[in-house]
Each structure stands twice: as structure tokens, then as C-alpha cells.
Protein backbone atom coordinates (compact mmCIF):
# COMPACT_ATOMS: atom_id res chain seq x y z
CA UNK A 1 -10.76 -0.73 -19.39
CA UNK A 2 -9.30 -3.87 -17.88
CA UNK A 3 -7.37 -3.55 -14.85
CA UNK A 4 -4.33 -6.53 -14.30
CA UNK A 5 -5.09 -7.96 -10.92
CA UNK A 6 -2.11 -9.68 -8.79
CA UNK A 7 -3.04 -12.43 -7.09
CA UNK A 8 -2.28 -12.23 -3.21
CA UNK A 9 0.04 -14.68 -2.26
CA UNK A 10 1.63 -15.83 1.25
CA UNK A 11 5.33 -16.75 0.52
CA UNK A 12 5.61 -18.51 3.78
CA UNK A 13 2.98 -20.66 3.08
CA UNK A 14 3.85 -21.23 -0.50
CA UNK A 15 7.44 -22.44 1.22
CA UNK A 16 5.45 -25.77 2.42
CA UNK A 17 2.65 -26.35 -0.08
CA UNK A 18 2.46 -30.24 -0.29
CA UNK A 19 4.90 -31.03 2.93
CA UNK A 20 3.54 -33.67 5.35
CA UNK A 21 3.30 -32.61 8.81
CA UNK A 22 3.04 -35.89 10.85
CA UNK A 23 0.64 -36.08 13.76
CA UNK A 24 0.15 -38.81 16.03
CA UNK A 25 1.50 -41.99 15.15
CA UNK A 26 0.30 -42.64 11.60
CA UNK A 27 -1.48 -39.78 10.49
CA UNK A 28 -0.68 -35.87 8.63
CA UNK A 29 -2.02 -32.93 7.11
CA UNK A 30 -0.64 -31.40 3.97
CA UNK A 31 -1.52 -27.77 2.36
CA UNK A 32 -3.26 -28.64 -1.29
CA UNK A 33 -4.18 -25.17 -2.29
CA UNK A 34 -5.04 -21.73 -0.51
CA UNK A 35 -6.35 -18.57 -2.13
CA UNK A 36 -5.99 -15.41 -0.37
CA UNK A 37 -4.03 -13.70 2.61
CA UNK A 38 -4.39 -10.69 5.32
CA UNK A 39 -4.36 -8.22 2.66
CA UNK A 40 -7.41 -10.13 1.07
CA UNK A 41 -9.63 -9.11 4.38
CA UNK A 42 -8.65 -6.13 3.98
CA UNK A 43 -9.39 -5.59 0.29
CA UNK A 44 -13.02 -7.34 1.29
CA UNK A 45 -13.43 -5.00 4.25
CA UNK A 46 -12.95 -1.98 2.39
CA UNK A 47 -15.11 -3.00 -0.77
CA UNK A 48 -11.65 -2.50 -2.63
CA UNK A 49 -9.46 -3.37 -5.49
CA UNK A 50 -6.67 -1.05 -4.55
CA UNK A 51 -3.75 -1.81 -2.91
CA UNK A 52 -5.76 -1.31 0.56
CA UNK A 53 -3.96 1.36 2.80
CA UNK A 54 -0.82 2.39 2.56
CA UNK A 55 0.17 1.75 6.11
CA UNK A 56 0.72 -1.92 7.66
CA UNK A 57 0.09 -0.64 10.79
CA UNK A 58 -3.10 0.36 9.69
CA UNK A 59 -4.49 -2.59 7.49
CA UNK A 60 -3.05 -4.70 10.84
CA UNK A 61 -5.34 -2.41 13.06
CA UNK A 62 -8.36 -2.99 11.08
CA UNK A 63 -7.87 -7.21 10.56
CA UNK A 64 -7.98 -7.26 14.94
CA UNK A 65 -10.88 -4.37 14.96
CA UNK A 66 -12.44 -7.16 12.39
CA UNK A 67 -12.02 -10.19 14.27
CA UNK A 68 -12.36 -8.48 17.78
CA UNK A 69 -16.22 -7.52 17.12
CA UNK A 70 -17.22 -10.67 14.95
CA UNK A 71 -16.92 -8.46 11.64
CA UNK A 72 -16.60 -11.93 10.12
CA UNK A 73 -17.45 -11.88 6.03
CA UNK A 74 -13.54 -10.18 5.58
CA UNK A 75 -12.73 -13.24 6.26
CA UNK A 76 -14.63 -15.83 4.25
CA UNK A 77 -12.58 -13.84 1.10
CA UNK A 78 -9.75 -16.29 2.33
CA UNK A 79 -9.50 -20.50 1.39
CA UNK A 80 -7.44 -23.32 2.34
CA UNK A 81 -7.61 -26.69 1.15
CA UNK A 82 -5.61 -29.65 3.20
CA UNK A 83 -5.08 -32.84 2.56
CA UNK A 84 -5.23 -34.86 6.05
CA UNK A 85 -5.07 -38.24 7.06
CA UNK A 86 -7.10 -38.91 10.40
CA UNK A 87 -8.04 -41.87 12.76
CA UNK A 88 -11.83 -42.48 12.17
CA UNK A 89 -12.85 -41.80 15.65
CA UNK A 90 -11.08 -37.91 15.68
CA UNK A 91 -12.51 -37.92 12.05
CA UNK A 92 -16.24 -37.79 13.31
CA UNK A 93 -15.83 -35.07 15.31
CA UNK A 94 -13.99 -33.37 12.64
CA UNK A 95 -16.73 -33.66 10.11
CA UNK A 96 -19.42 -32.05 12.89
CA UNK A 97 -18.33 -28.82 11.33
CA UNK A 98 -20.53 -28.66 8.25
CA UNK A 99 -18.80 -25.57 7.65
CA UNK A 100 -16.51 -27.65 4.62
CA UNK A 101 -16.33 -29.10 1.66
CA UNK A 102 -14.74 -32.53 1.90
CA UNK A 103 -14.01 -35.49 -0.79
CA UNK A 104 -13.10 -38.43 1.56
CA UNK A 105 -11.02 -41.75 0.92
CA UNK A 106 -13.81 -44.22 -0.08
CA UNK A 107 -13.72 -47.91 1.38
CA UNK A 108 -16.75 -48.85 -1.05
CA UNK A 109 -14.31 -47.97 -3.95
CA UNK A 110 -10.67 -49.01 -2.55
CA UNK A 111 -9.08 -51.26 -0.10
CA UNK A 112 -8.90 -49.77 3.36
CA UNK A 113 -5.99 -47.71 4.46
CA UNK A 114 -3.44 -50.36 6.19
CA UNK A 115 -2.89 -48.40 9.07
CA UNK A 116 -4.84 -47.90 12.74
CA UNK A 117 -3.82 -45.48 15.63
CA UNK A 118 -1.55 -47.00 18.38
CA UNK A 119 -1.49 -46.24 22.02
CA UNK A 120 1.70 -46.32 23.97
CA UNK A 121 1.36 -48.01 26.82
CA UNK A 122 2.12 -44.72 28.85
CA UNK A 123 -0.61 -42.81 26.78
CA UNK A 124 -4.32 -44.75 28.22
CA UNK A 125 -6.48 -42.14 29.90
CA UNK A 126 -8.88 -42.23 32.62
CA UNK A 127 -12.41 -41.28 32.25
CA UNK A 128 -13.25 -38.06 34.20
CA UNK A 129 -15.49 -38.33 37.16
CA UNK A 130 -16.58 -34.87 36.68
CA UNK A 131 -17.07 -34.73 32.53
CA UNK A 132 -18.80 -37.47 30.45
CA UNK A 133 -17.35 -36.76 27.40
CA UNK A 134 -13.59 -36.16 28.40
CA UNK A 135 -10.72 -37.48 30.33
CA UNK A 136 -8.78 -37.20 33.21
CA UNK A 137 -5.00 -38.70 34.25
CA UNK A 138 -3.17 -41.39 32.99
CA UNK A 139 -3.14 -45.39 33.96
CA UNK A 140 -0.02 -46.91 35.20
CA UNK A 141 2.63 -48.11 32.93
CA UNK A 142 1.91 -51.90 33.79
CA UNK A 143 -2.01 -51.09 32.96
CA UNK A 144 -1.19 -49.47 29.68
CA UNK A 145 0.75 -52.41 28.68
CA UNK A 146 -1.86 -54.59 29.08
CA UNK A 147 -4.34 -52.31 27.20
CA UNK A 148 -2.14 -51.64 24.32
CA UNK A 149 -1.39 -55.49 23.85
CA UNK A 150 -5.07 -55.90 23.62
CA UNK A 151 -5.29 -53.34 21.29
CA UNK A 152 -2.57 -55.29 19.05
CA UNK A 153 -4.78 -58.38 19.21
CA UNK A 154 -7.87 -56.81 18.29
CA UNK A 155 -6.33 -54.58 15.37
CA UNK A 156 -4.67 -57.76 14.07
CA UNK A 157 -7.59 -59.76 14.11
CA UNK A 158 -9.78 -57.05 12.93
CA UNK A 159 -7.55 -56.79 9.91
CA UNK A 160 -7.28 -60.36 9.08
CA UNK A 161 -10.79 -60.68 8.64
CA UNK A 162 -11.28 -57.76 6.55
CA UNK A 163 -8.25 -59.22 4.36
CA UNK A 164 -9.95 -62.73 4.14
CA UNK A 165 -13.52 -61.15 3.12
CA UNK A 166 -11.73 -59.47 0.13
CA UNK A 167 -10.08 -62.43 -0.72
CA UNK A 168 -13.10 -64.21 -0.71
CA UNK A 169 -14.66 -62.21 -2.63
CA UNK A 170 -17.32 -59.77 -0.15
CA UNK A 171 -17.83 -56.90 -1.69
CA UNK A 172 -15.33 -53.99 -0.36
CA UNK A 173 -18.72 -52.20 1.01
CA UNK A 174 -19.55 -54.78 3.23
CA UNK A 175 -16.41 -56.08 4.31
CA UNK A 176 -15.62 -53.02 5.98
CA UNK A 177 -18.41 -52.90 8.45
CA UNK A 178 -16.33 -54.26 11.25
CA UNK A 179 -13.06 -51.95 11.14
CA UNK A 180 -12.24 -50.23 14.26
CA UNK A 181 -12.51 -46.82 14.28
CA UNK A 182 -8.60 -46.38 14.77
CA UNK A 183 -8.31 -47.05 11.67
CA UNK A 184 -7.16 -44.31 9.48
CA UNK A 185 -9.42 -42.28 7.06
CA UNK A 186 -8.09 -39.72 4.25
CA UNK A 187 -9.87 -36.40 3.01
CA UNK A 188 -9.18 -33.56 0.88
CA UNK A 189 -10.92 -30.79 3.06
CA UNK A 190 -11.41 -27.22 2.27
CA UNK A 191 -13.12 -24.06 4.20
CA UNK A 192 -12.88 -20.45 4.68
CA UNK A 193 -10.57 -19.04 7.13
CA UNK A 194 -13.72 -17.49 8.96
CA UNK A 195 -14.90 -21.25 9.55
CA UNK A 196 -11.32 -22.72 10.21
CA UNK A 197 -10.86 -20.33 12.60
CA UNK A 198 -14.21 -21.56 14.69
CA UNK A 199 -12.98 -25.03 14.16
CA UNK A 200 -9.81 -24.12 15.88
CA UNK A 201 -11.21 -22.26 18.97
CA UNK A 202 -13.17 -25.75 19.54
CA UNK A 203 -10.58 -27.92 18.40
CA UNK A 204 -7.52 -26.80 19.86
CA UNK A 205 -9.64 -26.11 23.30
CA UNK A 206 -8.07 -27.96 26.15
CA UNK A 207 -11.68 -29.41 26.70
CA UNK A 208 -11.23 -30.90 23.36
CA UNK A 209 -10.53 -34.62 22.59
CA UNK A 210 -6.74 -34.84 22.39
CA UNK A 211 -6.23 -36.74 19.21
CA UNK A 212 -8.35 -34.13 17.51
CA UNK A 213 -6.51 -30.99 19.58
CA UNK A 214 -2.65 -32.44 18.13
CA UNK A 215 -4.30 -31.94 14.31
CA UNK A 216 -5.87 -28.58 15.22
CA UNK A 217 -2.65 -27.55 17.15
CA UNK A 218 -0.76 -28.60 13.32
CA UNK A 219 -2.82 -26.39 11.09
CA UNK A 220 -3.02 -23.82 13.47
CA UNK A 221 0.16 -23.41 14.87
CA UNK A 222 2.29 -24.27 11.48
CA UNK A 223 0.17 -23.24 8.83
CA UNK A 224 -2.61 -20.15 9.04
CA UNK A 225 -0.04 -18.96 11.61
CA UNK A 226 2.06 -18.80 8.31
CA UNK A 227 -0.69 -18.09 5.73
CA UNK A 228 -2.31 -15.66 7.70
CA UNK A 229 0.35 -13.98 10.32
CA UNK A 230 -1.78 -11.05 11.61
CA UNK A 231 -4.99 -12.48 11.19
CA UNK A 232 -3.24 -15.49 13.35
CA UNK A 233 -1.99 -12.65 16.30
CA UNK A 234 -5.74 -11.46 16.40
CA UNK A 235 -7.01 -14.94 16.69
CA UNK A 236 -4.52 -16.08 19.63
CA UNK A 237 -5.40 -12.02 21.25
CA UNK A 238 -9.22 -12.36 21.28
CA UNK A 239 -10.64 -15.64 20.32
CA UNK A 240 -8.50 -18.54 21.08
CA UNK A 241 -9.51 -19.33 24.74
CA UNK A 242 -11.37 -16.31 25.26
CA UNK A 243 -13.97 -16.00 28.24
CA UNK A 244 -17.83 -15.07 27.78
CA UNK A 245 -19.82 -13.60 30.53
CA UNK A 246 -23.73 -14.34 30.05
CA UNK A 247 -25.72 -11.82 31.73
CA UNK A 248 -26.07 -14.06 34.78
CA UNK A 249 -22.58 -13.77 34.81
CA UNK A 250 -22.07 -10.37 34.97
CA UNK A 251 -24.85 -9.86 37.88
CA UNK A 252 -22.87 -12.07 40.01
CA UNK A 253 -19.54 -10.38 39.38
CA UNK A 254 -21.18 -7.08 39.60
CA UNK A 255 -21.84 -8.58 43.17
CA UNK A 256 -18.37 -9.87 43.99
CA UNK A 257 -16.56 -7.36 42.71
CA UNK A 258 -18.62 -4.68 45.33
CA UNK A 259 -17.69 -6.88 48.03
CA UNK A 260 -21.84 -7.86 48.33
CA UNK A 261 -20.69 -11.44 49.47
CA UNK A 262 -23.77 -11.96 51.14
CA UNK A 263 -26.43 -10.85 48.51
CA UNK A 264 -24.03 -13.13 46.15
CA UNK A 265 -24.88 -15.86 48.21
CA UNK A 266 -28.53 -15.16 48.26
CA UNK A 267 -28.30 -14.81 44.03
CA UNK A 268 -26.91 -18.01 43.78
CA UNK A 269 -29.62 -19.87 45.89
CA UNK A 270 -32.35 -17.95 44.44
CA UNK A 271 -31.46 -19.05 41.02
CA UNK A 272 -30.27 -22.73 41.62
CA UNK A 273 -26.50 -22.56 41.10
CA UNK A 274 -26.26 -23.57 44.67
CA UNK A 275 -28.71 -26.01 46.78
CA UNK A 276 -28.28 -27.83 49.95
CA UNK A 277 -29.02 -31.69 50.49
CA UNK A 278 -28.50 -33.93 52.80
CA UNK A 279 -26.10 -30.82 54.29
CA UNK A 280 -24.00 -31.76 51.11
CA UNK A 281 -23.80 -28.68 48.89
CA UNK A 282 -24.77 -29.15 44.89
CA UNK A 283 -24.13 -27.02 42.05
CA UNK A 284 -25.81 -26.67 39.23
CA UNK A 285 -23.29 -26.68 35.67
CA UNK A 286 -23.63 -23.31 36.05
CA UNK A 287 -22.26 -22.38 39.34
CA UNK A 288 -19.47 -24.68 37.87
CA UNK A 289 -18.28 -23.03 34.62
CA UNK A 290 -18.67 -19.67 36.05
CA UNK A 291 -16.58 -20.98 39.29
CA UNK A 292 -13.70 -21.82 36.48
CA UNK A 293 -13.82 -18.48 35.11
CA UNK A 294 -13.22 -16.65 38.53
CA UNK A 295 -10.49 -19.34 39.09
CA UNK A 296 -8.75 -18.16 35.50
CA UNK A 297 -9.16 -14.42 37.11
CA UNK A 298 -7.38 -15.61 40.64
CA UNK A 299 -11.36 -14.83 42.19
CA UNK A 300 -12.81 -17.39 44.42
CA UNK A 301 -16.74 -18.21 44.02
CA UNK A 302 -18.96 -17.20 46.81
CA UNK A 303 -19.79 -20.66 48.15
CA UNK A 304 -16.14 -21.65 48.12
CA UNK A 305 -14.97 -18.67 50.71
């Protein structure tokens, strides 16, 4: 007996398959394809064809029971396939995630893309003291103005040489070695919504490289939000910035939270998160992430009362 099967469908996101969301000065994503919605996880959840339960409320309760206790296959049943156009520098990060399957623009093949990533002049950051890998404040305006009228010189020049290498005849593999890496990169890019989901908890982190946050802010904010609306509300309830205690963590809490200031002092020293020298005090990264997290709780760490 053969049973007709419907496929699941997301009207909302059918309503802006193939529009161009722009993102920083040259660059977009685009919905391709998609395959799925919430009442796929559901159907995968329950080891289902049916129709799932009859009650939204229901199916809605068990997507966030799902997604709040890393019941994560449900969610591989669901696909999306973009079409984004990145600078080169964002684009490494982006391709970290293995998680994909990606056809990229090819500079062996075809001409590179005529466009790099500008920086207003109001837009240079400064290089945090306190973080190697991120930023902190902005230059002044008569800084930036300098920096981005460098950056006009070097993208020009950069591009007349590649221009005159093709023209003379270098092959298109070669002549691309010096491009800067503002220079904008194109991919077809597809994943399940269990691994899109992990790229946007990293991506749209404030930690996270800005460039890289305004494309992950995009596809999450204006299109699984769409795709995927209660698998979306779960997301932004339990994962998206969501704090983990290690058990370190919780032993120091424990502490704090009984009023033990004292033998919270003493755990601290005992384990390194907190040494004297030179009566200057030094934390280890530790004593520094789990600092943050009492901040985000309005708690002060025990070295800082």
C-alpha cells in the first residue's frame, strides 16, 4: 500500500527564496533551497509518518524539551542551502565549521570577484589589551581616514596588478596569489539545522569577529527565525548565549552562594585562579571567565570584594 506523503513546507520562508539580504558593504546571503520545518523534528522525534500530535502546544513542548537537553538528531531531519557572498577573511572562519557542504566561487576557473570590503573611516577597531584574537573601541575619525585611504591605495593597486597579469597572460591560478583577503568570495553552502544552529551560537556570539557576527545575525535573525519559528524561540531560550558551569564552577558558587567568602578565597589560591606577585594580584583565564559569569548574574568574584 503506498501512502501519499506531503512535503513539509515553511510558507514564510518560501515568501523569500532567492531574495538578497545585503550585509556589510558588498556582500549577501540568499536562501537556494531548504527541506524540512518544526513539524519535521517532530515527525523524526517520534519515529513517525503521521501527522505528529494533534496539539501545537504539544509538538512546541517537545521541539524545546529537544533542544533544551541536546536531543540533537530531530534536528539534522531539517536542510538549508544559501547562497552567500563573503569577504575572504570572515570566509575562513566560516569554513572552520566542517559541519557543510560547500561549492565555492573558483579563482583558478574565473576572474576574481571585482569587489573588496571597505572600512568607513568611523568603523577601524582597536586591538584588545585583554584578548588576542578580538577587539576593543574605535580610532578617531581623523585616524580612520587615514587608514581607510590606505586601504583605497592598496585595494587599487592590488587590483591593477591582478588585471595586468591576466592581460598578460599568467595563468588565473597564479595571478591571484596576491589578492587581499577583503576581497569577496562566493559559495553555495548547505548544512543541517542541528549544525547551523552551533554555527550561530559561535557566530553570532558577541566574542565573535564582527564581520562574521552581521552574516550570522542575517540568517539567523531573518531566515531560520522564519523557516523554523519554534525551533528559533528554543534556540534564543536555551542556547544562544547560554552560560556553562564546569564543576570548578559550581564548587566555587556553592561557596559564594553560602556566604563561605573566606574558604572561597582559600579555593581560588589553592587551585591557581588567583596568585600574588610582586603584591600585584594575577588571575589565571579561569578566575576570568568565571568572574564574567558572576558579573552577568549581578555577583561579584571573591577577590574583587
Amino acid at each position: 500500500m503506498t501512502t501519499q506523503l506531503i512535503r513539509p513546507s515553511s510558507p514564510a520562508l518560501d515568501e523569500i527564496l532567492g531574495h538578497t539580504f545585503p550585509v556589510l558593504d558588498d556582500g549577501f546571503v540568499r536562501v537556494v533551497d531548504y527541506m524540512g520545518n518544526d513539524s519535521s523534528i517532530v515527525q523524526a522525534a517520534r519515529v513517525s509518518y503521521g501527522d505528529g500530535t494533534k496539539k501545537v502546544s504539544e509538538d512546541r513542548a517537545l521541539i524545546r524539551y529537544l533542544l533544551r537537553n541536546y536531543h540533537t538528531t530531530p534536528f539534522e531531519m531539517c536542510t538549508l542551502k544559501l547562497h552567500v557572498r563573503v569577504p575572504m577573511d570572515a570566509w575562513r572562519q566560516w569554513i572552520r565549521h566542517r559541519t557543510a557542504s560547500v561549492n565555492e566561487y573558483s579563482t583558478r576557473y574565473s576572474i576574481a570577484i571585482d569587489g573588496a570590503q571597505m572600512t568607513a573611516p568611523d568603523q577601524w577597531r582597536q586591538q584588545a589589551e585583554d584578548n588576542k584574537q578580538g577587539s576593543a573601541g574605535y580610532f578617531d575619525l581623523a585616524m580612520g581616514e587615514e587608514f581607510s585611504a590606505a586601504e583605497v591605495k592598496l585595494h587599487s593597486l592590488a587590483k591593477e596588478i591582478y588585471n595586468d597579469r591576466l592581460e598578460r597572460g599568467v595563468a588565473r591560478e597564479q595571478a591571484r596569489k596576491d589578492l587581499p583577503l577583503s576581497t569577496y568570495t562566493e559559495a553555495f553552502w548547505q548544512l543541517d539545522l542541528h549544525n547551523l544552529l552551533h554555527f550561530l551560537a559561535l557566530r553570532m556570539d558577541a566574542h565573535a569577529q564582527l564581520e562574521i557576527r552581521r552574516y550570522a545575525e542575517v540568517i539567523g535573525e531573518e531566515i531560520v527565525k522564519r523557516w523554523v519559528p519554534v525551533a528559533w524561540e528554543a534556540f534564543k531560550d536555551y542556547r544562544f548565549n547560554q552560560m556553562t558551569l564546569s564543576q570548578q564552577d559550581q564548587e566555587l558558587l556553592a561557596l559564594l552562594a553560602g556566604g563561605k567568602d573566606r574558604a572561597a578565597d582559600d579555593w581560588c589560591r589553592e587551585r591557581g585562579w588567583v596568585k600574588m606577585k610582586a603584591e600585584r594580584r594575577i588571575l589565571s583565564r579561569e578566575a576570568k571567565e568565571f568572574a564574567e559569569k558572576l558579573a552577568s548574574l549581578g555577583m561579584t568574584a571573591p577577590w574583587d570584594k
